[in-house]
N, C-alpha and C. Protein backbone atom coordinates (compact mmCIF):
# COMPACT_ATOMS: atom_id res chain seq x y z
N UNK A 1 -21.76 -12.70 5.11
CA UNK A 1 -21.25 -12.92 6.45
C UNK A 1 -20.65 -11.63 7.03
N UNK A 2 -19.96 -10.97 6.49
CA UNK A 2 -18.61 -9.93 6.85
C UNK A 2 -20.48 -9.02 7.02
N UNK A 3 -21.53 -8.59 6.51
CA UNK A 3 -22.46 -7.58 6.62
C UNK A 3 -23.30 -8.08 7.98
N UNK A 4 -23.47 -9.29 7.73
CA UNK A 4 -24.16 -9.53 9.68
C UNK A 4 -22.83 -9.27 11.01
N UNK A 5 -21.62 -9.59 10.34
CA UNK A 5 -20.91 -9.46 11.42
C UNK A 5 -20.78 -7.85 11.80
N UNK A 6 -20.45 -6.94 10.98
CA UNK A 6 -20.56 -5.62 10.82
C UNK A 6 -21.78 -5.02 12.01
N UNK A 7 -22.92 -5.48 11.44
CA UNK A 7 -24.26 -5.56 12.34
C UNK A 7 -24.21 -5.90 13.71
N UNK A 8 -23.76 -6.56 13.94
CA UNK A 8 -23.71 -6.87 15.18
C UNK A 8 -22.78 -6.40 16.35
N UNK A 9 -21.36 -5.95 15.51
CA UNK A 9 -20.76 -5.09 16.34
C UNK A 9 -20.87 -3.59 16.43
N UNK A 10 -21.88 -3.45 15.45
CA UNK A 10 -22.25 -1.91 15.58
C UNK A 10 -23.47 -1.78 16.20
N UNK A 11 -24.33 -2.71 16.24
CA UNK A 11 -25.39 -3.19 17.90
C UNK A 11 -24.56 -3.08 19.04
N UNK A 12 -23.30 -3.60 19.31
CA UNK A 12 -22.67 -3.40 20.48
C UNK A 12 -22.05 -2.34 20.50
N UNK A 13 -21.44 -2.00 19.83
CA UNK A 13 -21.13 -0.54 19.86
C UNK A 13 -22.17 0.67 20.10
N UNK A 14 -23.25 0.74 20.04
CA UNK A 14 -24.39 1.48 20.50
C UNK A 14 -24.81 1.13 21.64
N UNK A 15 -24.15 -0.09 22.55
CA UNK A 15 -24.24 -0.67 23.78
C UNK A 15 -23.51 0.33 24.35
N UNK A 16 -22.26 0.33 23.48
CA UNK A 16 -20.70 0.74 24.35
C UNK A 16 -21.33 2.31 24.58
N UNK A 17 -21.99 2.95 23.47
CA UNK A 17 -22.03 4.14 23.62
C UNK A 17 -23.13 4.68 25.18
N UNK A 18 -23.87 3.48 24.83
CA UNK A 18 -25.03 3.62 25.84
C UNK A 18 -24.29 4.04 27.22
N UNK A 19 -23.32 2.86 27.39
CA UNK A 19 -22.65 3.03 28.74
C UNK A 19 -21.59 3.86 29.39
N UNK A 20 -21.40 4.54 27.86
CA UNK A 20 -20.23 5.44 28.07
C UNK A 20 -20.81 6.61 28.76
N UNK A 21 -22.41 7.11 28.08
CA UNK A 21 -22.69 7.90 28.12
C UNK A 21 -24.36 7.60 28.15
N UNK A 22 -24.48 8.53 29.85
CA UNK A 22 -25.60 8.70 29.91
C UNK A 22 -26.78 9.22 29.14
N UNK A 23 -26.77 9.93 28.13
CA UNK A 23 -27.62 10.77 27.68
C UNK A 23 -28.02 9.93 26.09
N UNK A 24 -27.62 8.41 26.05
CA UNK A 24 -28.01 7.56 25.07
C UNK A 24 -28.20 6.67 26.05
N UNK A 25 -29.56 6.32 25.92
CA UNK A 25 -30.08 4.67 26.30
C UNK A 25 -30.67 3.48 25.49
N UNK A 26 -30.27 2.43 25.40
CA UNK A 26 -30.54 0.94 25.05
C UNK A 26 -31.02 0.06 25.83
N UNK A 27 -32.26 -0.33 25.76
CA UNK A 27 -32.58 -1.09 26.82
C UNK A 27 -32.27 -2.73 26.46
N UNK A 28 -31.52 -3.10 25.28
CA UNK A 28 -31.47 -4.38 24.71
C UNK A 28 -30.60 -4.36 24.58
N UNK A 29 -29.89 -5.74 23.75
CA UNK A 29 -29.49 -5.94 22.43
C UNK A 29 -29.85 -6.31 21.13
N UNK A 30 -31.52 -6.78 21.51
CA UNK A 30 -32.23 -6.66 20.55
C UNK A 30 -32.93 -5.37 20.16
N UNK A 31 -33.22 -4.24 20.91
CA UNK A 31 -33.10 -3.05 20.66
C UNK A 31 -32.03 -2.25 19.81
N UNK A 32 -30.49 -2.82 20.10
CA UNK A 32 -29.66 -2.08 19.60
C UNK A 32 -29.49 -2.90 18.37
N UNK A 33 -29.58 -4.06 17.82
CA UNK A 33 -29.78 -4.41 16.40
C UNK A 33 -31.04 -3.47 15.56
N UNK A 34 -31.57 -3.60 16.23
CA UNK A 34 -32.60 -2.78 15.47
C UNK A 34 -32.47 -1.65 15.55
N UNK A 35 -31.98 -0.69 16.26
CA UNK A 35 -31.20 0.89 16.29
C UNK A 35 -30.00 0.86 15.30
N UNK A 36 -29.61 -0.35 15.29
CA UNK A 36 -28.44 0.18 13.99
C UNK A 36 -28.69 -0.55 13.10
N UNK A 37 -29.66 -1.05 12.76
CA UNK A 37 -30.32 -1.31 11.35
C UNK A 37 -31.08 0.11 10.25
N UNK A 38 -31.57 0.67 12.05
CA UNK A 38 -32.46 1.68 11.25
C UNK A 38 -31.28 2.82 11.33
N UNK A 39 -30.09 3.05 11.67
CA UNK A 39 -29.46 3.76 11.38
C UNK A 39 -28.90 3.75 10.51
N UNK A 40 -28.46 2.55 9.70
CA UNK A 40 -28.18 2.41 8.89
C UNK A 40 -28.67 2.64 7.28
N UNK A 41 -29.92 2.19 7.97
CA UNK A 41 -31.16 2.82 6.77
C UNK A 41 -30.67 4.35 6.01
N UNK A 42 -30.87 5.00 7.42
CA UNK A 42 -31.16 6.27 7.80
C UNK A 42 -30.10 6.84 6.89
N UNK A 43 -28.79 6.57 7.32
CA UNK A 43 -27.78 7.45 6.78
C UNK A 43 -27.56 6.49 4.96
N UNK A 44 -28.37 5.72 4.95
CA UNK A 44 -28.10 5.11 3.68
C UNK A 44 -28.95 6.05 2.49
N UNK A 45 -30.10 6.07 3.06
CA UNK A 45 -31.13 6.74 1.99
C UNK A 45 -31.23 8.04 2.68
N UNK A 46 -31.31 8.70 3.67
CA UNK A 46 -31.80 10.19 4.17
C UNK A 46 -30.51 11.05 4.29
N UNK A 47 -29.70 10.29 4.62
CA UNK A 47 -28.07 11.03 4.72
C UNK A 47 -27.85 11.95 3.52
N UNK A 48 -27.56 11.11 2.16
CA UNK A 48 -27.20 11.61 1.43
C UNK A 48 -27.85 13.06 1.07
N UNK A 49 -29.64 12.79 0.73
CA UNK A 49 -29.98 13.65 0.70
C UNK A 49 -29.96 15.08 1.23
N UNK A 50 -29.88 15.20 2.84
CA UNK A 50 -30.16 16.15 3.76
C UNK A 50 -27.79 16.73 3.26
N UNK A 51 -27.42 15.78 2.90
CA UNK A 51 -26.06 16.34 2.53
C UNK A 51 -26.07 17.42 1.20
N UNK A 52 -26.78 17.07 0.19
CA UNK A 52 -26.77 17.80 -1.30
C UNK A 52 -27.72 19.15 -0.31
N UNK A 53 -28.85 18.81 0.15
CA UNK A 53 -29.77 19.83 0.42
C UNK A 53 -29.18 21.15 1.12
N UNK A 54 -27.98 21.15 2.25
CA UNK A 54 -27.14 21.53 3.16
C UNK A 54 -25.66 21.85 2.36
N UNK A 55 -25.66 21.56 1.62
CA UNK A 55 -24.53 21.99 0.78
C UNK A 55 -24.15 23.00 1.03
N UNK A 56 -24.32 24.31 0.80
CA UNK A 56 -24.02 25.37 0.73
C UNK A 56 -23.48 25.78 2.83
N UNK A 57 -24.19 25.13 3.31
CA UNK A 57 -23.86 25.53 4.79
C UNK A 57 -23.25 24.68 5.14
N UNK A 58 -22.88 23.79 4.56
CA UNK A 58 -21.31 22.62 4.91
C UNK A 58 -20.12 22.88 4.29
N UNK A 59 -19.98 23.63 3.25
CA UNK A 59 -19.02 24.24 2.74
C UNK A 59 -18.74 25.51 3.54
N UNK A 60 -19.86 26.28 3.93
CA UNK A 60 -19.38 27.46 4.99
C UNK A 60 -18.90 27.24 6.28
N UNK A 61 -19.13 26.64 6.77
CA UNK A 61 -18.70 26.01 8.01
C UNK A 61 -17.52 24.64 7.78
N UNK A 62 -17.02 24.14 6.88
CA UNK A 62 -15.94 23.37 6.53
C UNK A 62 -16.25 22.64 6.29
N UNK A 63 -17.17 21.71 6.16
CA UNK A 63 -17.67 20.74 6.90
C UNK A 63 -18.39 19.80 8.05
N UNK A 64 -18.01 21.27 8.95
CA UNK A 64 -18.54 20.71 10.36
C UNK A 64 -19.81 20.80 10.50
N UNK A 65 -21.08 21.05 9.73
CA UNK A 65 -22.04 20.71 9.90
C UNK A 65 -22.59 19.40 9.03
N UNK A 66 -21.51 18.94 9.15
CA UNK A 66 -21.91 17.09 8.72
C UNK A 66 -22.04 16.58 10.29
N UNK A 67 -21.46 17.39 11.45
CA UNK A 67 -21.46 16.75 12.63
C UNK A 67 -23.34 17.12 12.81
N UNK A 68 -23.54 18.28 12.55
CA UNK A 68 -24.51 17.93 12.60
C UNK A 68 -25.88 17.57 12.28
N UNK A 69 -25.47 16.88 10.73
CA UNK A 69 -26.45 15.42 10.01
C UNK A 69 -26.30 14.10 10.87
N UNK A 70 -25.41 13.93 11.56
CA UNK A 70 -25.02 12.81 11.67
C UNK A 70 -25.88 13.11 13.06
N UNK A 71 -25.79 14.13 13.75
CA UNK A 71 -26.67 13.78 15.14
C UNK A 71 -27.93 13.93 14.99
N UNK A 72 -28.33 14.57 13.79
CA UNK A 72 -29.93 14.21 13.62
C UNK A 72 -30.33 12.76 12.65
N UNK A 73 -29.84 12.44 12.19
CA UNK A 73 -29.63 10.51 12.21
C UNK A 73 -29.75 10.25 13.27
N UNK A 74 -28.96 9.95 14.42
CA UNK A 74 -29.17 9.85 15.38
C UNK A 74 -30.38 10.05 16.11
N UNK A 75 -31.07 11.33 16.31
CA UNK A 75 -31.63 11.92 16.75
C UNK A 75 -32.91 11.10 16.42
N UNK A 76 -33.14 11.04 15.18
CA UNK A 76 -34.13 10.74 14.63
C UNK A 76 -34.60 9.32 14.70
N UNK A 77 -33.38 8.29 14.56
CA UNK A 77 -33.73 6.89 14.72
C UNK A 77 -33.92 6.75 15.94
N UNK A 78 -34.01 7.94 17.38
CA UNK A 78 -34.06 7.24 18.39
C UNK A 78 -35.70 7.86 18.49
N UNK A 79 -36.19 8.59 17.89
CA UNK A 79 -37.46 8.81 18.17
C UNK A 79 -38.39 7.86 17.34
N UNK A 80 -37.94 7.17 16.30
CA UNK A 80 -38.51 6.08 15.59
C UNK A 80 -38.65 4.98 16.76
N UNK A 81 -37.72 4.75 17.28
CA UNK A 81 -37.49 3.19 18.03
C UNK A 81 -38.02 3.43 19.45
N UNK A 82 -38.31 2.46 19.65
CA UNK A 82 -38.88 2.37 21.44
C UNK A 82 -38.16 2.17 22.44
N UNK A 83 -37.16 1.40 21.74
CA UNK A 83 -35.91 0.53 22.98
C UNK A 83 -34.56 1.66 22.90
N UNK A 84 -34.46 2.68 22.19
CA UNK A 84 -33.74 3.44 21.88
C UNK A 84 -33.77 4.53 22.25
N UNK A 85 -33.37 5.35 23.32
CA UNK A 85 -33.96 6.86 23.33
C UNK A 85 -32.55 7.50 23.46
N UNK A 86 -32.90 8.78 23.03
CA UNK A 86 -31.85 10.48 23.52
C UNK A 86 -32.14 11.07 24.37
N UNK A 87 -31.83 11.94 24.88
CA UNK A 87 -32.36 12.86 26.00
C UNK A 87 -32.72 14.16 25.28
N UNK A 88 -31.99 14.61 24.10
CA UNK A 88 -32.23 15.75 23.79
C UNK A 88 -30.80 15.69 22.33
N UNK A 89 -31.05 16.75 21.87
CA UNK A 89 -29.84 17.39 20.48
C UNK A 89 -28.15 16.94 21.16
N UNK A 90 -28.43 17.68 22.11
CA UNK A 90 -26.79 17.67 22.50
C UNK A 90 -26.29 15.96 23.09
N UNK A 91 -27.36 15.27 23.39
CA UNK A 91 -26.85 13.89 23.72
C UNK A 91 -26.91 13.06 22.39
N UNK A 92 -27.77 13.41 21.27
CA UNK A 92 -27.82 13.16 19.88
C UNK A 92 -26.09 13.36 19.13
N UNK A 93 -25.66 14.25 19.56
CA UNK A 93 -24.73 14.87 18.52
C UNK A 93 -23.24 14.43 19.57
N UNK A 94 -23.50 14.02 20.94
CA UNK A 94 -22.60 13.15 21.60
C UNK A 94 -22.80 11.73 21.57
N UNK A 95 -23.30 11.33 21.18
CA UNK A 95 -23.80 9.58 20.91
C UNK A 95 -23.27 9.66 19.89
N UNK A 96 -23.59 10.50 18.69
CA UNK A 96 -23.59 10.01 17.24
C UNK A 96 -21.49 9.78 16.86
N UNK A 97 -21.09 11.44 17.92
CA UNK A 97 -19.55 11.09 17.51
C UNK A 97 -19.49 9.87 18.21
N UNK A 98 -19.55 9.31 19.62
CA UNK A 98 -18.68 7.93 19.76
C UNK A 98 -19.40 6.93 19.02
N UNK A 99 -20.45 7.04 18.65
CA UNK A 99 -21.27 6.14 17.38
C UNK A 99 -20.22 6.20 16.13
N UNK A 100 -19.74 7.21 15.73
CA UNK A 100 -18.73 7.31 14.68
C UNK A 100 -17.44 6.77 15.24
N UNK A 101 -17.12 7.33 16.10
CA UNK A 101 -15.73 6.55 17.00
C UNK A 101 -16.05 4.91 16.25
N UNK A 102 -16.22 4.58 17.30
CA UNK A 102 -16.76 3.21 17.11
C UNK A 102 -16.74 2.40 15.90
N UNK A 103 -17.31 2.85 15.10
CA UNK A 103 -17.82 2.63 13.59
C UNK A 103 -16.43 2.32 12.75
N UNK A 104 -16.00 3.84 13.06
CA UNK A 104 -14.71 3.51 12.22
C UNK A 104 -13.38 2.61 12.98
N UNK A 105 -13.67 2.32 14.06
CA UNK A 105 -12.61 0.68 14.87
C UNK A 105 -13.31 0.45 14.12
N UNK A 106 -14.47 -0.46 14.11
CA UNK A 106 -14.99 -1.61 13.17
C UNK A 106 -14.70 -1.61 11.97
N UNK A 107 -14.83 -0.38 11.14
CA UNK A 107 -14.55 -0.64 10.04
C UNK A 107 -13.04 -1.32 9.38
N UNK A 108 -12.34 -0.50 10.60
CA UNK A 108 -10.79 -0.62 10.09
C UNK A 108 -10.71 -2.01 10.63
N UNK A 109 -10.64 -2.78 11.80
CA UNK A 109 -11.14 -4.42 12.32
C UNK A 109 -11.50 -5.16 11.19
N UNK A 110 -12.49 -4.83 10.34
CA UNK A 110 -13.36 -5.94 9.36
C UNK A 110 -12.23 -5.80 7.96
N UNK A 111 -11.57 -4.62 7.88
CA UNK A 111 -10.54 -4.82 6.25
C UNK A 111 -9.64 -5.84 6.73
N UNK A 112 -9.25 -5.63 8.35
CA UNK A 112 -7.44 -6.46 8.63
C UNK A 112 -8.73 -7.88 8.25
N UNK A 113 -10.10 -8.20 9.27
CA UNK A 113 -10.14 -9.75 9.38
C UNK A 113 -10.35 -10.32 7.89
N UNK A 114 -11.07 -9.24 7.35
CA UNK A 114 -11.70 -10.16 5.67
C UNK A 114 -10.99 -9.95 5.12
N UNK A 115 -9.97 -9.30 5.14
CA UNK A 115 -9.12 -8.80 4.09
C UNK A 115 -8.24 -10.20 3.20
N UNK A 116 -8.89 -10.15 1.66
CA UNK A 116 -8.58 -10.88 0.92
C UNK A 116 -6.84 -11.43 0.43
């Protein structure tokens, strides 16, 4: 239950982002379930990798080029999907932070509601 609910507010939350910001579009909400399914994918199995691979230039830069794995996730699930588009890198890597915004309300939301 707590993993469909998760799902679904991170479908709306890719709504929220849509509307925040022009340079991410959703033409659904059945589009945006399926944009954050496959994002989820994405940073589940491709994340990690492209992280070990980048190692050395995420440690030189602090870290801050995890900002930009996370906008080619982004980037990438919107060229997979149809109902999903970017405009370009820089609306990728501005979607993806309020995509992270977002993410982490929810996350911190789902410990207070399920919280055992």
């Amino acid at each position: 239950m707590k993993i469909v609910v998760r799902w679904c507010l991170l479908a709306a939350a890719l709504l929220l982002v849509a509307q925040l910001y022009s340079g991410v579009v959703v033409t659904s909400f059945a589009s945006a379930l399926i944009a954050a399914f496959v994002l989820g994918l994405f940073n589940t199995l491709l994340r990690p990798i492209l992280v070990l691979l980048t190692l050395p230039v995420t440690v030189l830069t602090l870290g801050l080029f995890l900002f930009i794995i996370n906008a080619l996730m982004f980037y990438f699930a919107a060229s997979v999907l149809k109902g999903f588009n970017v405009t370009g890198f820089g609306a990728a890597l501005i979607g993806s932070l309020l995509y992270s915004l977002c993410g982490l309300v929810i996350d911190a939301a789902m410990e207070r509601i399920f919280a055992k």
